[in-house]
C-alpha atoms as a PDB file:
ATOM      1  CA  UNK A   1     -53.051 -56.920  77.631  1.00  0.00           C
ATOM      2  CA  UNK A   2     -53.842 -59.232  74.963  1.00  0.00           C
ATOM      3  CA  UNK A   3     -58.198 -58.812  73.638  1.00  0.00           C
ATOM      4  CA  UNK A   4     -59.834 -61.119  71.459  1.00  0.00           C
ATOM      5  CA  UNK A   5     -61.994 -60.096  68.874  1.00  0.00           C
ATOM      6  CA  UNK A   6     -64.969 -62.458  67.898  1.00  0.00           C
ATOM      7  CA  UNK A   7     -67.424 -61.747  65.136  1.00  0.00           C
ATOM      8  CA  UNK A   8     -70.400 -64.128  64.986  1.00  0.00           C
ATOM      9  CA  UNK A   9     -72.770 -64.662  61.796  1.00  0.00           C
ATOM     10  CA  UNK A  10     -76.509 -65.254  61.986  1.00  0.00           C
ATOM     11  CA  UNK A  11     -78.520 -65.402  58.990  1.00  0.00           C
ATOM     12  CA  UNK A  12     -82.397 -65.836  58.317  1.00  0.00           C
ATOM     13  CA  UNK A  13     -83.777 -66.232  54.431  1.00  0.00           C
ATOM     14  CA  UNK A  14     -86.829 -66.365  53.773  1.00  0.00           C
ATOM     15  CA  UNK A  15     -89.733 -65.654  50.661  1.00  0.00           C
ATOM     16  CA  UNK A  16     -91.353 -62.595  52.713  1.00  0.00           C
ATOM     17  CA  UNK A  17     -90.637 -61.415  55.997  1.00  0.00           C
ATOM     18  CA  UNK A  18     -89.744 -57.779  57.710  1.00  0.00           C
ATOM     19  CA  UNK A  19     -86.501 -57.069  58.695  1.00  0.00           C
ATOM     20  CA  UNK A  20     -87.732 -55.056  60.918  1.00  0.00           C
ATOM     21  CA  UNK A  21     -90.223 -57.315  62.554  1.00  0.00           C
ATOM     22  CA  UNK A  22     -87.120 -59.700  63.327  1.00  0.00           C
ATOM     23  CA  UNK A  23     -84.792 -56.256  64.566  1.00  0.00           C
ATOM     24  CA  UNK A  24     -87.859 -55.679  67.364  1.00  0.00           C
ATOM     25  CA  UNK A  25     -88.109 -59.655  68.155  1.00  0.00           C
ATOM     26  CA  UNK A  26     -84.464 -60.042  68.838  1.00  0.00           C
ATOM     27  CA  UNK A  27     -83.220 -56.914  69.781  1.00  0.00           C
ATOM     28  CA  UNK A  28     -80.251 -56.481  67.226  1.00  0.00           C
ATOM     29  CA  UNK A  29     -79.833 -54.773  64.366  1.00  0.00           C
ATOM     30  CA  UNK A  30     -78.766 -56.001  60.915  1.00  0.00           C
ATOM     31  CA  UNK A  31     -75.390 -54.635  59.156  1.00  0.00           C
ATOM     32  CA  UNK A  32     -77.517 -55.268  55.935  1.00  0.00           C
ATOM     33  CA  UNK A  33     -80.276 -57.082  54.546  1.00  0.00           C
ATOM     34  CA  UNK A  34     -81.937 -57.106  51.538  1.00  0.00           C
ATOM     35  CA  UNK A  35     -85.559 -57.183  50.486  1.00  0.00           C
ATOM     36  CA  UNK A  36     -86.817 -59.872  47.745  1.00  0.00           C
ATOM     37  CA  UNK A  37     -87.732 -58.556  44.301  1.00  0.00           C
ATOM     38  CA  UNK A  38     -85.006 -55.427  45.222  1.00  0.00           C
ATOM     39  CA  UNK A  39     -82.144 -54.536  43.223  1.00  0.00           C
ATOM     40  CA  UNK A  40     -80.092 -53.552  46.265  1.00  0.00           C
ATOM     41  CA  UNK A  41     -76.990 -55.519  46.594  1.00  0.00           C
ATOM     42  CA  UNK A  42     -78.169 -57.495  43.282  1.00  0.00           C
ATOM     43  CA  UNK A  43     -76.055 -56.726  40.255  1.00  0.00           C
ATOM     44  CA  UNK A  44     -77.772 -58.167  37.065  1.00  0.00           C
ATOM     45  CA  UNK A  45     -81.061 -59.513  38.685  1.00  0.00           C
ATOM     46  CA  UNK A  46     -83.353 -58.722  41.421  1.00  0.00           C
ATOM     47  CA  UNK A  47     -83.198 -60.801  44.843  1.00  0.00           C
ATOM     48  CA  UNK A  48     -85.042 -63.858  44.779  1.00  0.00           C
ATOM     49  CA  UNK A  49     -85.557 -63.972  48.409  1.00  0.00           C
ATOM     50  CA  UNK A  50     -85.577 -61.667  51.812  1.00  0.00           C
ATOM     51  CA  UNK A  51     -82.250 -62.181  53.686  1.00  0.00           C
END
C-alpha cells in the first residue's frame, strides 16, 4: 500500500516571546527555535529576533 508523507511549516517571529509559552498554548513542540540576541543557529551575528 502506497502512504503519503506530508510535512507542514508554521512559523511565528517575533521581538520577545517564549517558546515555551507558545509549546503550552498550542500543544506542539518546536524542532528548533531560536532566542533573539542568541548566537545559536547565528553564524557571524546574534539573532535579531525570537523565531
Amino acid at each position: 500500500m502506497l502512504q503519503t508523507e506530508v510535512t507542514i511549516e508554521f512559523i511565528i517571529c517575533g521581538p520577545n516571546f517564549n517558546p515555551d509559552s507558545v509549546t503550552k498554548l498550542l500543544g506542539i513542540s518546536p524542532t528548533k527555535y531560536t532566542i533573539k540576541g542568541s548566537m545559536k543557529n547565528c553564524k557571524y551575528s546574534p539573532a535579531i529576533e525570537t523565531t
